[in-house]
N, C-alpha and C. Protein backbone atom coordinates (compact mmCIF):
# COMPACT_ATOMS: atom_id res chain seq x y z
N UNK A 1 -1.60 112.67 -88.47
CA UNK A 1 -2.86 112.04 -88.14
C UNK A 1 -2.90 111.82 -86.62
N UNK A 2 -3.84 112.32 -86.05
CA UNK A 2 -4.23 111.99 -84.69
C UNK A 2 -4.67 110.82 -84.16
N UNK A 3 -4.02 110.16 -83.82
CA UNK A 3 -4.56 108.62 -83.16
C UNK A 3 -5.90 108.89 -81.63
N UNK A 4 -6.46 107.69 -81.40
CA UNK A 4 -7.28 107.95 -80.40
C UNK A 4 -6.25 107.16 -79.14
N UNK A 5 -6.83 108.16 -77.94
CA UNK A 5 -6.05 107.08 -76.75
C UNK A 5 -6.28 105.39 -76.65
N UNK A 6 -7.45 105.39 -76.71
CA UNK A 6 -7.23 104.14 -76.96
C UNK A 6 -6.52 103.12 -77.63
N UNK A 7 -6.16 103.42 -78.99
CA UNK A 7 -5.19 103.32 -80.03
C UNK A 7 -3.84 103.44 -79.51
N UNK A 8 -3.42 104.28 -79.01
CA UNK A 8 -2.38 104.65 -78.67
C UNK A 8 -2.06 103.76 -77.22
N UNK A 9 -2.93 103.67 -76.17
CA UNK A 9 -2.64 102.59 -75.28
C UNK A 9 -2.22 101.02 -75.69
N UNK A 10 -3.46 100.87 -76.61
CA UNK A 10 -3.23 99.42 -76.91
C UNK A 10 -1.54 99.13 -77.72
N UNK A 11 -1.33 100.18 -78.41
CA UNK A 11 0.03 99.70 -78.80
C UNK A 11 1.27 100.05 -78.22
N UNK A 12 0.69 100.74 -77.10
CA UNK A 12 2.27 101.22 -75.60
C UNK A 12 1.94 99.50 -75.00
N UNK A 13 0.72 99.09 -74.84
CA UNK A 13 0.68 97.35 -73.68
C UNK A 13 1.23 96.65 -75.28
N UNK A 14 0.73 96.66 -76.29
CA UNK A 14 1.21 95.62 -76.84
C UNK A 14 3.06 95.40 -76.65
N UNK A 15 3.83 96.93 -77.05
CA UNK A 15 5.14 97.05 -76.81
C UNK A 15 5.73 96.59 -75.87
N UNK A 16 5.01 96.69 -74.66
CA UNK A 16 5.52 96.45 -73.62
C UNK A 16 5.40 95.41 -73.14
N UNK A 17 3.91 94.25 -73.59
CA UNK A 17 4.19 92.96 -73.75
C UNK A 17 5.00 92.22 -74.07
N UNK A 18 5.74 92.87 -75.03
CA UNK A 18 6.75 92.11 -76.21
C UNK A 18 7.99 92.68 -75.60
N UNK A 19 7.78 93.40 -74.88
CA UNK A 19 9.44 93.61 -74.00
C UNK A 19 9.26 92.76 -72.78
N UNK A 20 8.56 92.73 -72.00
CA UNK A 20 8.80 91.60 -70.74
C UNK A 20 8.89 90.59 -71.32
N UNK A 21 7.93 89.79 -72.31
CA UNK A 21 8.41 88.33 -73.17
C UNK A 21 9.82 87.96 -73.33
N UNK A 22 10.39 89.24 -74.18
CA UNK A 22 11.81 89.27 -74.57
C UNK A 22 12.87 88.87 -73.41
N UNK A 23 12.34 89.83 -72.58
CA UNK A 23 13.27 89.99 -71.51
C UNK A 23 13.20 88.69 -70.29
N UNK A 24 12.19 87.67 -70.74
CA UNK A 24 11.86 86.79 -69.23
C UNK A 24 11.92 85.41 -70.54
N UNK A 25 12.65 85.42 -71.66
CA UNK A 25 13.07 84.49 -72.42
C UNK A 25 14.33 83.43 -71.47
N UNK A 26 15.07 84.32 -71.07
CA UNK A 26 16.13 83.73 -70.71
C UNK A 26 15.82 83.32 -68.91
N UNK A 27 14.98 84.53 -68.07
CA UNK A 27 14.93 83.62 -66.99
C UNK A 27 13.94 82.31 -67.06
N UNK A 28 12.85 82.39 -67.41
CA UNK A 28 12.30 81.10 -68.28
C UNK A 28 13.11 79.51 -68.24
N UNK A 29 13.95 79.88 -69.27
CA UNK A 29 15.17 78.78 -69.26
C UNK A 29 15.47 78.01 -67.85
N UNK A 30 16.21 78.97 -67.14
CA UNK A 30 16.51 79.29 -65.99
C UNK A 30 15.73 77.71 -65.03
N UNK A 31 16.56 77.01 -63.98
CA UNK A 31 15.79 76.44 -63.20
C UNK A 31 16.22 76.19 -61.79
N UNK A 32 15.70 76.12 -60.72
CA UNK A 32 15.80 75.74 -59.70
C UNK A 32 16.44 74.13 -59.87
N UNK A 33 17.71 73.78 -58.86
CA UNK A 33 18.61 72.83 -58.93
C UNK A 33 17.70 71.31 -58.74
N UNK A 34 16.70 71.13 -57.89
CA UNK A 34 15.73 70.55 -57.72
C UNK A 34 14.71 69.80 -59.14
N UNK A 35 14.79 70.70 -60.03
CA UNK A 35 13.60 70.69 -61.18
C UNK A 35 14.30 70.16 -62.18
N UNK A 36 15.87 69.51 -62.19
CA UNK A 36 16.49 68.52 -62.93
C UNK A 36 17.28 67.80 -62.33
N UNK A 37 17.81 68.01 -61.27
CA UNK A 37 18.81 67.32 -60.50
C UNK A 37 18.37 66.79 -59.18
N UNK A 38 19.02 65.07 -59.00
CA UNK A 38 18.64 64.39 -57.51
C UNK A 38 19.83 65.00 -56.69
N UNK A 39 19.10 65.41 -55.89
CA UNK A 39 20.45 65.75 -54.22
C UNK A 39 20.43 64.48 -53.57
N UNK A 40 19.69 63.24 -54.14
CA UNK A 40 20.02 61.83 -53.33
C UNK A 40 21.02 60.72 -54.56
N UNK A 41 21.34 61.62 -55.56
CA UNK A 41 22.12 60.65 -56.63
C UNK A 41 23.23 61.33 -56.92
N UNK A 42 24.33 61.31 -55.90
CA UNK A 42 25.57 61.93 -56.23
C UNK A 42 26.43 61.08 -57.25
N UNK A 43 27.02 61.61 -57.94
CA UNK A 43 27.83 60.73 -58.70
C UNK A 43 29.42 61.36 -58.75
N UNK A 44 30.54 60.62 -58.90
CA UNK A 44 31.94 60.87 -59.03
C UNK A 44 32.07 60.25 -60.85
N UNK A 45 32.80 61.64 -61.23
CA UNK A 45 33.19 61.22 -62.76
C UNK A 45 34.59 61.27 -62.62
N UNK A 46 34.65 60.22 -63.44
CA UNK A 46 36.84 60.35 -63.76
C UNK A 46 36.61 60.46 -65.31
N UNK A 47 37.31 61.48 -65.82
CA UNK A 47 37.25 61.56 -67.27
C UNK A 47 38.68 62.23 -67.52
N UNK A 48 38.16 62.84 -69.33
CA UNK A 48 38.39 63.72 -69.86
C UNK A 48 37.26 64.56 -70.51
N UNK A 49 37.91 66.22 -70.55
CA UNK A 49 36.82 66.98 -71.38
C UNK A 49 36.68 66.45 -72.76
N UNK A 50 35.70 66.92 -73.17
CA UNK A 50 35.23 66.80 -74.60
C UNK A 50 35.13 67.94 -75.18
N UNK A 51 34.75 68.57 -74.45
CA UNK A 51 33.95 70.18 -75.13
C UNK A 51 33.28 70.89 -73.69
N UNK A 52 33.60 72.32 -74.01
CA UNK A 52 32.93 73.02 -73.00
C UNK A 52 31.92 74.16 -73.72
N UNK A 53 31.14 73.83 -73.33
CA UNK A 53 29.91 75.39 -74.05
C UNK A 53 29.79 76.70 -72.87
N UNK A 54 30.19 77.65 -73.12
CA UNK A 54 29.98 78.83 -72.46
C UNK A 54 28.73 79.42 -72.47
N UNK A 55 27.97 79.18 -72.36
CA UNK A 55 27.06 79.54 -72.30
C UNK A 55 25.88 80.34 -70.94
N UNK A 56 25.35 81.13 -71.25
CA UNK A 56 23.84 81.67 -70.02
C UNK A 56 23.14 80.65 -70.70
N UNK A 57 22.57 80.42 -68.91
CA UNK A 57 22.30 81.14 -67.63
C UNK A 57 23.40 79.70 -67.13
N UNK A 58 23.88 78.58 -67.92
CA UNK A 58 24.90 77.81 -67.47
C UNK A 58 25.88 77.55 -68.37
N UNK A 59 27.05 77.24 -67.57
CA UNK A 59 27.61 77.09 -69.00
C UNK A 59 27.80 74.87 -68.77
N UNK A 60 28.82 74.25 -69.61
CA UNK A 60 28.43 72.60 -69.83
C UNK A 60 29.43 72.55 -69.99
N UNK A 61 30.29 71.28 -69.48
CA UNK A 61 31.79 71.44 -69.47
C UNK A 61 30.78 69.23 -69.76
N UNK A 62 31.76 69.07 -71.04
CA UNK A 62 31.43 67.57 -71.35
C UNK A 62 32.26 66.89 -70.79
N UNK A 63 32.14 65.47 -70.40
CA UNK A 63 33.35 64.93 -69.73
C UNK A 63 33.03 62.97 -70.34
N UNK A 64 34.18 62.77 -71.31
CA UNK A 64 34.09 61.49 -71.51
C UNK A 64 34.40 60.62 -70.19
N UNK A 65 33.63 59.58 -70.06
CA UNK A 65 34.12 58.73 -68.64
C UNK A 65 34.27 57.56 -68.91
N UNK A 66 35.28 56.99 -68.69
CA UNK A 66 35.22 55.05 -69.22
C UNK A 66 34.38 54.21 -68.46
N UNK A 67 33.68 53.22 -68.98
CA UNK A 67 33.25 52.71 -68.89
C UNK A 67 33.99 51.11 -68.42
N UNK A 68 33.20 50.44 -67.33
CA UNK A 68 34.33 49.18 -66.82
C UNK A 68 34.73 48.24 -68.10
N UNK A 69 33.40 48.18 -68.84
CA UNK A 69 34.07 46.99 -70.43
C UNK A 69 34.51 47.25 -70.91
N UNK A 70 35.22 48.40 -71.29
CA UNK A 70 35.46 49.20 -72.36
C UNK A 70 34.30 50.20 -73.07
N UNK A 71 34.94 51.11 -73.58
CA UNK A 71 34.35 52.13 -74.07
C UNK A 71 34.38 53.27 -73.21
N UNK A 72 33.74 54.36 -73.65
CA UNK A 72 33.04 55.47 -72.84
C UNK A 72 31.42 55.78 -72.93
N UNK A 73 31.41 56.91 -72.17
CA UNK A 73 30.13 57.66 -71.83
C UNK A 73 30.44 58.49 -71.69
N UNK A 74 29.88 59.40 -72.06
CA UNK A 74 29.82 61.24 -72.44
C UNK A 74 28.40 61.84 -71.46
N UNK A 75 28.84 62.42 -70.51
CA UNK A 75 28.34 62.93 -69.49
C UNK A 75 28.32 64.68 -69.73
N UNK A 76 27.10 65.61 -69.74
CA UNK A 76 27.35 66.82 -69.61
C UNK A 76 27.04 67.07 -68.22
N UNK A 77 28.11 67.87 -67.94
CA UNK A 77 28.18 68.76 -66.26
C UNK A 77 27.40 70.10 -66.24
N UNK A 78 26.88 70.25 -65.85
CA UNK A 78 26.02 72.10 -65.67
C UNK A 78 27.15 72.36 -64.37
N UNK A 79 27.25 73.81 -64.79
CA UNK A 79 28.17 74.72 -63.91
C UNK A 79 27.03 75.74 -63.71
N UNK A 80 27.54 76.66 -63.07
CA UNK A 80 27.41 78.16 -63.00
C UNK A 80 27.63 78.49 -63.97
N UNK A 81 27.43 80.01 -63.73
CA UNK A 81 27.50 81.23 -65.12
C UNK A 81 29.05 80.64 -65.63
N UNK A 82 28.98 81.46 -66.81
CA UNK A 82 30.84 81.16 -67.05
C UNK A 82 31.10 82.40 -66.57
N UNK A 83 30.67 83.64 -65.86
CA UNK A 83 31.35 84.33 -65.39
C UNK A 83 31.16 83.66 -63.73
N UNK A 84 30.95 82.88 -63.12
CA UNK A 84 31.02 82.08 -61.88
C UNK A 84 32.18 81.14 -61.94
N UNK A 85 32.39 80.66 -63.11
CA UNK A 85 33.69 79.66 -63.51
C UNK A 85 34.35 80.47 -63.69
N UNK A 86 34.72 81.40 -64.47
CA UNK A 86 36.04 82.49 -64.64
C UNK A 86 36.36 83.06 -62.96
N UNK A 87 35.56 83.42 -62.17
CA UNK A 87 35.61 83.84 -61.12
C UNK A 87 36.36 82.86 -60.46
N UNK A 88 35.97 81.73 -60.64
CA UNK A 88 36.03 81.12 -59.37
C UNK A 88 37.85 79.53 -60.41
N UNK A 89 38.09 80.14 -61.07
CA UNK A 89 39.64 80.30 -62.08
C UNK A 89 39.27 79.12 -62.88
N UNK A 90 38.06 78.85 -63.40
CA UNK A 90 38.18 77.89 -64.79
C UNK A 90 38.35 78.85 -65.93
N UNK A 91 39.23 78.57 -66.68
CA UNK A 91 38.94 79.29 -67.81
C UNK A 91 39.41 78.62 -69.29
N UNK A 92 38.91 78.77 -70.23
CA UNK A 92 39.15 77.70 -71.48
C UNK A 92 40.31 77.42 -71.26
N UNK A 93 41.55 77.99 -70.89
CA UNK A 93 42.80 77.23 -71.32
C UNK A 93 43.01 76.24 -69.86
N UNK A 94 42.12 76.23 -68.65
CA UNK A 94 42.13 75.02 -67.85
C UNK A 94 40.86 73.90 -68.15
N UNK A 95 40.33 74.25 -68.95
CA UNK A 95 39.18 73.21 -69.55
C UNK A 95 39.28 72.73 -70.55
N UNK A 96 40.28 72.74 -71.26
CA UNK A 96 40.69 72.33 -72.82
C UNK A 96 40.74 71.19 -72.77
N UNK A 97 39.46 70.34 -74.08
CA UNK A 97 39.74 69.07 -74.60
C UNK A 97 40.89 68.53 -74.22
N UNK A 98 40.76 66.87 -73.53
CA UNK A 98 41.76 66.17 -73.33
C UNK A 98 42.44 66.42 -71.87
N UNK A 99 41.72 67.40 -71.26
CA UNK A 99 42.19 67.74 -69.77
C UNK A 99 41.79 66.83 -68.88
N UNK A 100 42.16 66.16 -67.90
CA UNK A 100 41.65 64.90 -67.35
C UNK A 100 41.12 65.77 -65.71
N UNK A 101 39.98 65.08 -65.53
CA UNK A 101 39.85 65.61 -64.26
C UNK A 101 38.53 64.46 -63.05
N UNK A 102 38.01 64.98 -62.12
CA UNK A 102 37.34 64.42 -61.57
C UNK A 102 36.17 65.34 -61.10
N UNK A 103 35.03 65.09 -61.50
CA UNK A 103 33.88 66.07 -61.44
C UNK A 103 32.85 65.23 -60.01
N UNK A 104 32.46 66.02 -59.15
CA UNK A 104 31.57 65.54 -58.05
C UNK A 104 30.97 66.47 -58.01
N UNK A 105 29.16 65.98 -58.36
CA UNK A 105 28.01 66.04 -58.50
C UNK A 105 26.82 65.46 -58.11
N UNK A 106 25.86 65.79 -58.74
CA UNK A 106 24.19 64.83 -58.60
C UNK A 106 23.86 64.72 -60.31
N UNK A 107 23.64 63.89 -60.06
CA UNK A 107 23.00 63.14 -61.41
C UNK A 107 21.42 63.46 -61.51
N UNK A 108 21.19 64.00 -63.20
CA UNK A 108 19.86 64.51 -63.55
C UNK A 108 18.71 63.34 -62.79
N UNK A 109 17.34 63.87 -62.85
CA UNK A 109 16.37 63.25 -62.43
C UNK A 109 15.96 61.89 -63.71
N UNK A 110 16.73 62.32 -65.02
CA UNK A 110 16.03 61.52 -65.75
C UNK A 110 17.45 60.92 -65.99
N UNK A 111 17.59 59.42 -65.37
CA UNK A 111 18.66 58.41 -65.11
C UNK A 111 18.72 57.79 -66.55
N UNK A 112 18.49 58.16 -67.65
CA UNK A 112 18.13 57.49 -69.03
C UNK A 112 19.64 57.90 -69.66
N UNK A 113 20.18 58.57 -69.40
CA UNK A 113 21.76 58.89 -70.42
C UNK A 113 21.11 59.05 -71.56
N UNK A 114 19.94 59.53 -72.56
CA UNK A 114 20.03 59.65 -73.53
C UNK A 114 19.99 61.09 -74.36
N UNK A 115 20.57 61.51 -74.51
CA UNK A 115 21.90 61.33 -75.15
C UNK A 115 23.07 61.44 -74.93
N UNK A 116 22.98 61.64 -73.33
CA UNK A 116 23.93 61.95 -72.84
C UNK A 116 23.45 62.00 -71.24
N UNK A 117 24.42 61.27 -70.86
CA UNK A 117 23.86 61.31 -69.06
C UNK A 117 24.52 62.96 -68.86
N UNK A 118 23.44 63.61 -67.86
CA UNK A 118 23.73 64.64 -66.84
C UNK A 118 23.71 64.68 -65.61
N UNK A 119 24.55 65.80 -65.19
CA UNK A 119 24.71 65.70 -63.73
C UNK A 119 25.02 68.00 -63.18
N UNK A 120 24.64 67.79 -62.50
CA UNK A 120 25.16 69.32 -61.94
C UNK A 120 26.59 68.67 -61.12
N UNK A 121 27.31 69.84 -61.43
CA UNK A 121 28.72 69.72 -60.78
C UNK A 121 28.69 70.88 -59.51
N UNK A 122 29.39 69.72 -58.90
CA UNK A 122 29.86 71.12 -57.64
C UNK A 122 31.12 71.09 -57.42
N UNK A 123 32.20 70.20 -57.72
CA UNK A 123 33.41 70.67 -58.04
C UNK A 123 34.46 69.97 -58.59
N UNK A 124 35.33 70.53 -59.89
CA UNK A 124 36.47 69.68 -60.28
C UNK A 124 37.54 69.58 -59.54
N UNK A 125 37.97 68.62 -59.08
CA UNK A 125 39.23 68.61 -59.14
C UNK A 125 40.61 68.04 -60.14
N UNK A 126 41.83 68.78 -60.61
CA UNK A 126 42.40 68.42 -61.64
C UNK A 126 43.96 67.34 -60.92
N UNK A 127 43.77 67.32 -61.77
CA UNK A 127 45.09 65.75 -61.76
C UNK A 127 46.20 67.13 -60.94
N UNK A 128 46.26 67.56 -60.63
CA UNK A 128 47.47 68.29 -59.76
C UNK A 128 46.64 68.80 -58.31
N UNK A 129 45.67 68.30 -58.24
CA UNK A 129 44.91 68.18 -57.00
C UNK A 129 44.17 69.17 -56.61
N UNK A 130 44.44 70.42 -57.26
CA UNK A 130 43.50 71.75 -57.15
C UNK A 130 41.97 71.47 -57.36
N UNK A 131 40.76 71.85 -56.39
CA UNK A 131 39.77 71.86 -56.53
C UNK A 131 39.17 73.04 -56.20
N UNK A 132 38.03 72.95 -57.61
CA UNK A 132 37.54 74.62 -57.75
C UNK A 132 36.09 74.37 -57.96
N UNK A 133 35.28 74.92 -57.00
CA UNK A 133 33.81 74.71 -57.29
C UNK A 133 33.53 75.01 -58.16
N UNK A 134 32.61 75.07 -59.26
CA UNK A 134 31.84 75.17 -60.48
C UNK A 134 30.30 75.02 -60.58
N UNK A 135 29.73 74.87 -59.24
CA UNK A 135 28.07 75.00 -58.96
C UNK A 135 27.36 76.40 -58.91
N UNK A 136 26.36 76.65 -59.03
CA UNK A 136 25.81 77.78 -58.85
C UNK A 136 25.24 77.93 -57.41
N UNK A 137 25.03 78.87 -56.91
CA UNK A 137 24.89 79.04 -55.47
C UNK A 137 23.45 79.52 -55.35
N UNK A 138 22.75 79.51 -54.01
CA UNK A 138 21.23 79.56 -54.07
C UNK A 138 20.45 78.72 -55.06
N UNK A 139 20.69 77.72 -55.47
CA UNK A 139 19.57 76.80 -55.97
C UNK A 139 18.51 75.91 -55.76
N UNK A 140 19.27 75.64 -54.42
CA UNK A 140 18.51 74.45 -54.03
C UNK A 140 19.34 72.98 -54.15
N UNK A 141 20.47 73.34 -54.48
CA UNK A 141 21.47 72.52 -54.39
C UNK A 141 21.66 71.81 -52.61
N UNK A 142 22.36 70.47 -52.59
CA UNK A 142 22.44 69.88 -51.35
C UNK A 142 23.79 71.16 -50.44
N UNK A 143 23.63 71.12 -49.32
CA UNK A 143 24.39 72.03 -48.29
C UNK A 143 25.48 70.83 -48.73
N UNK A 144 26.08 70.58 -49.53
CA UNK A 144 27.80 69.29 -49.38
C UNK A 144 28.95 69.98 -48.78
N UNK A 145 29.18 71.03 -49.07
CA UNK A 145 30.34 71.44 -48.10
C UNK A 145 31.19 72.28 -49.98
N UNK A 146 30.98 72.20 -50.76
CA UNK A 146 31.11 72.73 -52.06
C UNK A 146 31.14 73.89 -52.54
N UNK A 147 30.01 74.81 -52.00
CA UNK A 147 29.62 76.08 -52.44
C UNK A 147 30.51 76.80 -51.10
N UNK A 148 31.67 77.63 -51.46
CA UNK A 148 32.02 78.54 -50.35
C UNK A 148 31.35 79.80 -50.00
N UNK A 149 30.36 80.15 -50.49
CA UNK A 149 29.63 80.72 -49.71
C UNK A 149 28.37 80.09 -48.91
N UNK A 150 28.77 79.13 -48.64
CA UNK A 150 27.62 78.36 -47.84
C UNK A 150 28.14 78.32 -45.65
N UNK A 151 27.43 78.73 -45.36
CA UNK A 151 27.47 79.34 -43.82
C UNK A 151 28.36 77.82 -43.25
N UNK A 152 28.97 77.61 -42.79
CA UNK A 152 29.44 76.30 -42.01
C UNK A 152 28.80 76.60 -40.32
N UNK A 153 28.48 74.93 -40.04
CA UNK A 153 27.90 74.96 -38.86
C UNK A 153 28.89 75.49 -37.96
């Protein structure tokens, strides 16, 4: 059966609608460091991990933090890609539950902790003093001195 061009156009744009959709799912997600995070609300965490999610376009490294009365607070960290953390030498067996470390960051725009306070990280350092950035670069992140590819004056 012979289709008409017209016919035949409309369902090459429809296809191809439904492929840029597909394909701009994940930058979508995606955000400029600015559009969740204060560069005027740095925060220092002393914890332990909880859980790390590997995940695109970030991956979330959890970090229980005590609290002065007792208790904790469960803080998620945004990193870079996990291929930016593998790069740059986190890798599950240095992020494993119960690993104690110190995360320096900015704390999300929405100061509510519910359900969990956030913060973007720009770098751990671990109880043997090694510090390894874990921020993503070009965001819009503050110039702190963190990101080594950032130009020094």
């Amino acid at each position: 059966m012979i289709q008409s061009p017209t016919r035949i156009l409309a369902v090459v744009a429809a296809v191809a609608g439904l492929s840029i959709a597909g394909a701009t799912g994940e930058a979508d997600a995606h955000h400029a460091f600015a559009a969740e995070f204060d560069g005027n609300a740095p925060v220092l965490l002393r914890g332990s991990v909880t859980k790390v999610q590997w995940i695109n376009p970030h991956a979330w490294v959890h970090v229980a933090v005590p609290k002065a009365g007792g208790g904790t607070v469960v803080w998620m960290v945004e990193g870079g890609t996990p291929n930016t953390l593998l790069r740059s030498g986190l890798t599950r067996d240095s992020l494993k539950p119960g690993t104690a470390l110190i995360v320096r960051g900015y704390q999300s725009k929405d100061k509510s902790c519910t359900p969990a306070c956030k913060a973007n990280g720009r770098d751990i350092t671990f109880t043997d003093g090694r510090r390894v950035f874990m921020g993503s670069s070009g965001t819009g992140a503050p110039k702190d001195g963190a990101d080594p590819t950032e130009r020094r004056p």
